[in-house]
C-alpha atoms as a PDB file:
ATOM      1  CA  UNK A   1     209.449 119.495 145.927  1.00  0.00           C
ATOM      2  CA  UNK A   2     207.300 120.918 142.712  1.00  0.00           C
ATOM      3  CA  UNK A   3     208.729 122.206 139.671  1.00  0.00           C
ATOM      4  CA  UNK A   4     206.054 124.744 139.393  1.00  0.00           C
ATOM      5  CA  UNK A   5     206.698 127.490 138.225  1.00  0.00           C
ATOM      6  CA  UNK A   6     204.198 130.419 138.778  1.00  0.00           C
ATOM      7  CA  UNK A   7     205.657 132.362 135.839  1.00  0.00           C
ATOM      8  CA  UNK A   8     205.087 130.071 133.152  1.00  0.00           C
ATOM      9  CA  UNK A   9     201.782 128.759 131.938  1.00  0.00           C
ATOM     10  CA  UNK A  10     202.532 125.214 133.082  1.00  0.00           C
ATOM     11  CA  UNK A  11     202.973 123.663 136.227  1.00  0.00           C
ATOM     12  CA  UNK A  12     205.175 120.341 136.729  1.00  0.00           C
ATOM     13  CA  UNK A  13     204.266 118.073 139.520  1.00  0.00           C
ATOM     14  CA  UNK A  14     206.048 114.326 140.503  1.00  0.00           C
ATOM     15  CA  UNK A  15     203.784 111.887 141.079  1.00  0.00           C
ATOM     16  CA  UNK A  16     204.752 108.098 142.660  1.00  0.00           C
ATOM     17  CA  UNK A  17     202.700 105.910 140.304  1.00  0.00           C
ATOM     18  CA  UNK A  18     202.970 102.051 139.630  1.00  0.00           C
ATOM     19  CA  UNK A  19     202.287  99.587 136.926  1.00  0.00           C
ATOM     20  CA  UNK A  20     198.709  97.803 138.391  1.00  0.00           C
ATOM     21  CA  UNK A  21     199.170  94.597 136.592  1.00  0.00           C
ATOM     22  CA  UNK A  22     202.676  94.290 137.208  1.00  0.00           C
ATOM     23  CA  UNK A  23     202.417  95.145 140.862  1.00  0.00           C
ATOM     24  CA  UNK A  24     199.435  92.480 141.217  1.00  0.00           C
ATOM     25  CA  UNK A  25     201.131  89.672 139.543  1.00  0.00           C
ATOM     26  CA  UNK A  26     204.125  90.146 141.546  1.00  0.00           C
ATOM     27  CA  UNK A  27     202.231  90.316 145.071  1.00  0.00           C
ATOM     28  CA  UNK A  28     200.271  87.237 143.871  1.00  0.00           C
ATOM     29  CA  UNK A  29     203.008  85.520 142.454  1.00  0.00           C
ATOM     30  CA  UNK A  30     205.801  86.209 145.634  1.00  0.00           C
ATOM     31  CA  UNK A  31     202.507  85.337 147.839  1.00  0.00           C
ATOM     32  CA  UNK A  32     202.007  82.139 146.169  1.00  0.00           C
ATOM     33  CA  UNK A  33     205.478  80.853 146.406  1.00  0.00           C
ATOM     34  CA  UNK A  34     205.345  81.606 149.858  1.00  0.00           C
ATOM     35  CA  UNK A  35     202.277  79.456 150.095  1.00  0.00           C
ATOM     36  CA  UNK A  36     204.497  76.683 148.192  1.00  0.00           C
ATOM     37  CA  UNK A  37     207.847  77.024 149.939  1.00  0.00           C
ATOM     38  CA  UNK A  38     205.840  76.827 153.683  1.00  0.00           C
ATOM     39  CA  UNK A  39     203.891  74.291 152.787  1.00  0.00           C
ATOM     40  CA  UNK A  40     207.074  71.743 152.464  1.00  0.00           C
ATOM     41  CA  UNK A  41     208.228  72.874 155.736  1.00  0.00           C
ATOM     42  CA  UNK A  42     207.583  69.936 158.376  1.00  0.00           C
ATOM     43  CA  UNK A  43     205.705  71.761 160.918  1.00  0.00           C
ATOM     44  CA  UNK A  44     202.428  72.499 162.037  1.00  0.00           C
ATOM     45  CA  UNK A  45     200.244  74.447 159.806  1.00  0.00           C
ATOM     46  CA  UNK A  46     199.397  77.139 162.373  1.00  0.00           C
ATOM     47  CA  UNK A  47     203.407  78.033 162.170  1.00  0.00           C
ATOM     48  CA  UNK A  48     202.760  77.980 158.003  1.00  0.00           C
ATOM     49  CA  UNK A  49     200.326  80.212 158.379  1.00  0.00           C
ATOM     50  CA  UNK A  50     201.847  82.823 160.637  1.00  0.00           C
ATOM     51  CA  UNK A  51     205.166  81.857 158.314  1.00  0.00           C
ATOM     52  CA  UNK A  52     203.509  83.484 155.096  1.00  0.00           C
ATOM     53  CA  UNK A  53     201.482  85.985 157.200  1.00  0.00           C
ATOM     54  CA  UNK A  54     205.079  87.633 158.360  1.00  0.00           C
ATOM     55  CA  UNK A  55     206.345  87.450 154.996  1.00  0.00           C
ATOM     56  CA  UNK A  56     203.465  89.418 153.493  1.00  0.00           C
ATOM     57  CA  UNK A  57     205.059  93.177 154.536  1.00  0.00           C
ATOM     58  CA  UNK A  58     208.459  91.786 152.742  1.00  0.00           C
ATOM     59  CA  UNK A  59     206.044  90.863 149.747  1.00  0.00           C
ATOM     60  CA  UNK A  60     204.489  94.118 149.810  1.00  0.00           C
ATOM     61  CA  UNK A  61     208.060  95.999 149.490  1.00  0.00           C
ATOM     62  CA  UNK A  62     209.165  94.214 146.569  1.00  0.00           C
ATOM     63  CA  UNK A  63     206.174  94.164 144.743  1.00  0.00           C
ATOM     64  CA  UNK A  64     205.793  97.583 145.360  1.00  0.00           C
ATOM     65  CA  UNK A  65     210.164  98.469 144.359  1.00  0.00           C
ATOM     66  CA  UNK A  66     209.466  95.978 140.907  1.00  0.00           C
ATOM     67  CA  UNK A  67     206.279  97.650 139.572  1.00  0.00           C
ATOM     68  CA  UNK A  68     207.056 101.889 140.472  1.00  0.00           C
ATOM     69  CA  UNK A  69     206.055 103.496 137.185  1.00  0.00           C
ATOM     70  CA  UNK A  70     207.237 107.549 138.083  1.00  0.00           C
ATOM     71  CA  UNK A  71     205.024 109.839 136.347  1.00  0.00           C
ATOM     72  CA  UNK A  72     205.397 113.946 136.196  1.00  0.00           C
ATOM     73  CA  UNK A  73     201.957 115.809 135.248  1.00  0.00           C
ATOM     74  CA  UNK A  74     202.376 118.789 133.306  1.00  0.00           C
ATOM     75  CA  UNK A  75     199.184 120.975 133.887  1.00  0.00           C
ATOM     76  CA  UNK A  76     199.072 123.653 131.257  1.00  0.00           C
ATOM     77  CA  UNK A  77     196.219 126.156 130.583  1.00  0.00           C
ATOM     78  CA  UNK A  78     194.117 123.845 128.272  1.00  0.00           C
ATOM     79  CA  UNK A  79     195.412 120.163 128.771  1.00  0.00           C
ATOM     80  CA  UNK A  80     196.904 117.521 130.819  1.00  0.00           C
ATOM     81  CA  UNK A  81     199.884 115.540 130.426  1.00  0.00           C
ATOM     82  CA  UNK A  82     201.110 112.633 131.444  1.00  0.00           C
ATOM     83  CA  UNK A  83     204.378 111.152 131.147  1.00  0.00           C
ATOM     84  CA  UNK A  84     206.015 108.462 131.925  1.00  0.00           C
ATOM     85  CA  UNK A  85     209.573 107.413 131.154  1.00  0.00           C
ATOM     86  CA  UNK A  86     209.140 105.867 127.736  1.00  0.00           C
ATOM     87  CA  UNK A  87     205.347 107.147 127.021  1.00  0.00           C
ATOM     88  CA  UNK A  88     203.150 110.652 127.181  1.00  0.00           C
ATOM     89  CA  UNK A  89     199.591 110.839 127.164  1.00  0.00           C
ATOM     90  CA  UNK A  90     198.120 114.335 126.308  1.00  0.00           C
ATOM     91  CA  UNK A  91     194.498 115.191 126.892  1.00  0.00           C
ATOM     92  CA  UNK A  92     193.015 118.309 126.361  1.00  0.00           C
ATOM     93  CA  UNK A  93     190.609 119.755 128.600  1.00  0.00           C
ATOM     94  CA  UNK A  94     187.837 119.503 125.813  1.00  0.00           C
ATOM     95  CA  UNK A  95     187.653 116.088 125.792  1.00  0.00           C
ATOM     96  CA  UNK A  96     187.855 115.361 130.067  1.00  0.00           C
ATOM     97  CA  UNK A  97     184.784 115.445 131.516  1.00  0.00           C
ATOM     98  CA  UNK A  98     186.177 114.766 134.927  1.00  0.00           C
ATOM     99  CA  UNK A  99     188.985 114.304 136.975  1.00  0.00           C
ATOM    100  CA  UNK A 100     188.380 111.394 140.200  1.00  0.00           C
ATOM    101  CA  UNK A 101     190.729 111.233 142.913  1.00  0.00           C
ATOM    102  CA  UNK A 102     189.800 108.146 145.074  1.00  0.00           C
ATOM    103  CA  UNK A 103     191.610 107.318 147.927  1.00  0.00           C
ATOM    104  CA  UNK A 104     192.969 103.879 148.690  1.00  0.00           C
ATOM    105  CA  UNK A 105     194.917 102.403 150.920  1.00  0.00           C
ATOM    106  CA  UNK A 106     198.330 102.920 149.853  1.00  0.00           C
ATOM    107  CA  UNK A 107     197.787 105.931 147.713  1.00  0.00           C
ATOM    108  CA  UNK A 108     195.170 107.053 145.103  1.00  0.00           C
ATOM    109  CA  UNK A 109     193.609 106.089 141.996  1.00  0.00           C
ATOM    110  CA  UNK A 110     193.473 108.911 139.391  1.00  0.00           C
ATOM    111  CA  UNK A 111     190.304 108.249 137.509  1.00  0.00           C
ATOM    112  CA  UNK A 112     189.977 110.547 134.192  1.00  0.00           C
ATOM    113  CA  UNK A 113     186.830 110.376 132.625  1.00  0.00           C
ATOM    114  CA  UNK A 114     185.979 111.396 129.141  1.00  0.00           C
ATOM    115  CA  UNK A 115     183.206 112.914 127.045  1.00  0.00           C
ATOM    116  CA  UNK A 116     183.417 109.881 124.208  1.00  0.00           C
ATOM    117  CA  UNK A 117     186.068 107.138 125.157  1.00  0.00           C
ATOM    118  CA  UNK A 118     187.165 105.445 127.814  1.00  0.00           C
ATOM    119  CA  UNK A 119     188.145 106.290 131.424  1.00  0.00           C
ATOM    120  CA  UNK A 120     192.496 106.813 132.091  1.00  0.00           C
ATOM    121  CA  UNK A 121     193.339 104.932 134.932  1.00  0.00           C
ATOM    122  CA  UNK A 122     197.257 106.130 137.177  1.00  0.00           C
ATOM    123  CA  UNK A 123     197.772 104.757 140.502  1.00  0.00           C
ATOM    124  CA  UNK A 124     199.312 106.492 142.612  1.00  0.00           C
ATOM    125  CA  UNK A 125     201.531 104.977 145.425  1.00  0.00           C
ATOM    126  CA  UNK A 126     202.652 106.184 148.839  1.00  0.00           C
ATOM    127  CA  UNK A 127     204.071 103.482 150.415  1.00  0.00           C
ATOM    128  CA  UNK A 128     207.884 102.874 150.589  1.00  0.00           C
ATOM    129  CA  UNK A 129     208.076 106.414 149.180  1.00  0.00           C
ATOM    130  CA  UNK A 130     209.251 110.023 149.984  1.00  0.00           C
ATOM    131  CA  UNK A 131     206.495 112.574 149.329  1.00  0.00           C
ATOM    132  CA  UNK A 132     205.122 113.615 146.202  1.00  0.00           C
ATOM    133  CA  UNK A 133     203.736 116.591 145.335  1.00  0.00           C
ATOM    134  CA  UNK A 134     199.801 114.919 145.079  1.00  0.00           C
ATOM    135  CA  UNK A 135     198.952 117.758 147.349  1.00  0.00           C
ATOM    136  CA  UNK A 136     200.283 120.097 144.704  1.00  0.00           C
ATOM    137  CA  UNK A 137     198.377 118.583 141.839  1.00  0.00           C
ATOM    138  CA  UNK A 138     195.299 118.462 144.274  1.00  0.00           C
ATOM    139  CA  UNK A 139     195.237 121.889 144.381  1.00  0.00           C
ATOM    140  CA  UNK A 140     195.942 122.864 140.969  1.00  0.00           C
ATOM    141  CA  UNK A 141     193.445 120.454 139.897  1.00  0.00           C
ATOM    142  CA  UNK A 142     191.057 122.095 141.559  1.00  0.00           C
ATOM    143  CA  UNK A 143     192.193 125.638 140.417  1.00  0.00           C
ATOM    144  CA  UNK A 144     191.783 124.103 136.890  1.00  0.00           C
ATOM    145  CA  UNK A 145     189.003 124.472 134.162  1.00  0.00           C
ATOM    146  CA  UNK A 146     188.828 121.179 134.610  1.00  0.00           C
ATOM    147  CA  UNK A 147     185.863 119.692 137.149  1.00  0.00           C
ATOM    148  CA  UNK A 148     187.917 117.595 139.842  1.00  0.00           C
ATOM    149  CA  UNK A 149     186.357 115.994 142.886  1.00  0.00           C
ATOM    150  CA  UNK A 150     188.252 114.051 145.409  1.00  0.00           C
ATOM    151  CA  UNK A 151     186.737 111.073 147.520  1.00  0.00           C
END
């Protein structure tokens, strides 16, 4: 499941993340042609309603397929990293104040907060997915230098 490695320094762990805006424009945008496409339909609009309300899991699954953004975090002694398939972020435990781990339905949001700029935000997603190894990071988070609370 992990690539850790307890004999190096750094520990590898796969985490299920997704593109926010891209997932959100595709749920709204798949949700509102739904809206559209059962709103020609020449029946009541109790059936239109329960029409888009069974297509909204189906909505869900692509949106969710279109916008996965897989992530591996590389903990190492004195940083973070984060890397995606065609971009790494680096930040060194100096600069991270803190490390949030809110739960949400469908996953987590990875808050990192900083001592002088702006917060990091990585969602992570669980649905429509094997496991991860969140647990893993959890606990190596917390094993860290770093200060890591999870809510």
């Amino acid at each position: 499941m992990s690539k850790a490695n307890t004999q190096d320094i750094h520990r590898i762990f796969s985490i299920h993340t997704l593109h926010r805006g891209k997932y959100m424009l595709c749920f709204l945008c798949l949700l509102f042609v739904m809206g559209g496409i059962s709103s020609v339909i020449p029946v009541q609009e109790i059936v239109k309603i329960i029409v888009v309300l069974f297509t909204i899991p189906g909505i869900l699954y692509i949106s969710v397929k279109v916008s996965q953004n897989p992530s591996e975090w590389t903990l190492e002694e004195n940083k973070l990293t984060v890397s995606f398939k065609n971009k790494t972020y680096t930040y060194p435990f100096a600069e991270i104040d803190h490390i949030r781990s809110l739960t949400r339905s469908g996953g987590n949001l990875y808050v990192i907060y900083f001592h002088k700029k702006s917060t990091a935000r990585y969602w992570r997603n669980k649905l429509f997915q094997k496991d991860d190894d969140s647990q893993l990071l959890h606990e190596a988070l917390l094993e860290s230098s770093v200060e890591y609370y999870k809510f």
